[in-house]
Protein backbone atom coordinates (compact mmCIF):
# COMPACT_ATOMS: atom_id res chain seq x y z
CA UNK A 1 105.05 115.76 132.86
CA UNK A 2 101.55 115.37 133.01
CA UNK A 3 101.16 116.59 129.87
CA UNK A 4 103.37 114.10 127.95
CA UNK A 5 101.56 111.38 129.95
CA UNK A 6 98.54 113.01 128.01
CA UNK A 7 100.41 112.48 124.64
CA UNK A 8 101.08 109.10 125.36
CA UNK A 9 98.28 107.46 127.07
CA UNK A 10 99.49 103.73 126.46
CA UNK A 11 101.96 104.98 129.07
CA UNK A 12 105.70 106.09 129.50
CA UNK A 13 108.59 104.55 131.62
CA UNK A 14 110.99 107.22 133.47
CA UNK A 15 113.61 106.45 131.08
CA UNK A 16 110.97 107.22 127.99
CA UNK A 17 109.57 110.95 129.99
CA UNK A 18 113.34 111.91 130.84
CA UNK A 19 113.95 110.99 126.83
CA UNK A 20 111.16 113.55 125.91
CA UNK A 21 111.10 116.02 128.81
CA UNK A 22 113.10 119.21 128.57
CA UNK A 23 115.16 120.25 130.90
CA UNK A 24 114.24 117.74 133.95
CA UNK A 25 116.94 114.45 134.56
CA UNK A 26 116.57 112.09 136.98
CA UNK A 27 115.96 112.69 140.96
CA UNK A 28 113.91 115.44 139.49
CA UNK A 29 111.58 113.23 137.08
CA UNK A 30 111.19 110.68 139.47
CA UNK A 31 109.83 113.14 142.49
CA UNK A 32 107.88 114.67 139.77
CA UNK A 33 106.23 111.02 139.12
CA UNK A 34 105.30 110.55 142.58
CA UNK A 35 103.65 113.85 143.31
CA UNK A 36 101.49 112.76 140.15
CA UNK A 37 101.08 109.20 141.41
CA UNK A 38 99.88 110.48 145.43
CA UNK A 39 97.30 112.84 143.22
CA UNK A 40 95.91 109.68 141.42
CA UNK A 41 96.68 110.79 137.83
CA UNK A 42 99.00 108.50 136.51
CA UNK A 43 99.50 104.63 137.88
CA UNK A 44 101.53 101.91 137.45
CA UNK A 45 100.72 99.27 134.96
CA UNK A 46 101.46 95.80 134.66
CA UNK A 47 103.85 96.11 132.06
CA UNK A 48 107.27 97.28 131.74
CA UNK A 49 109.94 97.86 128.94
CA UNK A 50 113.89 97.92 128.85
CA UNK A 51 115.68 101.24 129.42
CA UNK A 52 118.35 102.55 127.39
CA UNK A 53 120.44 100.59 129.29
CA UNK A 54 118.75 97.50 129.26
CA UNK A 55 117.50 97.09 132.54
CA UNK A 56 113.56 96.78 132.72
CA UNK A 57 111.31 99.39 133.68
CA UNK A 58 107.27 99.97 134.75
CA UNK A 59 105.13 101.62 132.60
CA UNK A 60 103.32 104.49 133.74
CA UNK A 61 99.77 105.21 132.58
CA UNK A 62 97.51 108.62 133.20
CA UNK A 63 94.08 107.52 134.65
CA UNK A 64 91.48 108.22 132.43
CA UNK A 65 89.80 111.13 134.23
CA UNK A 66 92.39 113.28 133.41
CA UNK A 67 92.78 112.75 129.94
């Protein structure tokens, strides 16, 4: 996961990694997410965009030092 968030370093929403990760779905991506957040490598950001279902969702960033 990391390493997509290094593809895409205007960020990703959950719904955007589980489009392009393969393999991991949902309880899985999200745990995933926070172990990566509690290491200080990605972070929320203040924007967010809609899901596939329409709903709205944050947009995750990587910090800079680990680009």
């Amino acid at each position: 996961m990391l390493e997509l968030h290094r593809q895409h370093p205007d960020g990703l929403t959950d719904d955007e990694m589980a489009e392009l990760a393969e393999g991991e779905h949902g309880p899985s991506l999200g745990r995933r997410r926070k172990d990566l957040v509690d290491e200080g490598l990605i972070v929320p950001t203040l924007l967010t965009r809609p899901t596939r279902r329409g709903a709205q969702a944050v947009v995750w960033r990587i910090v800079d030092g680990a680009l």
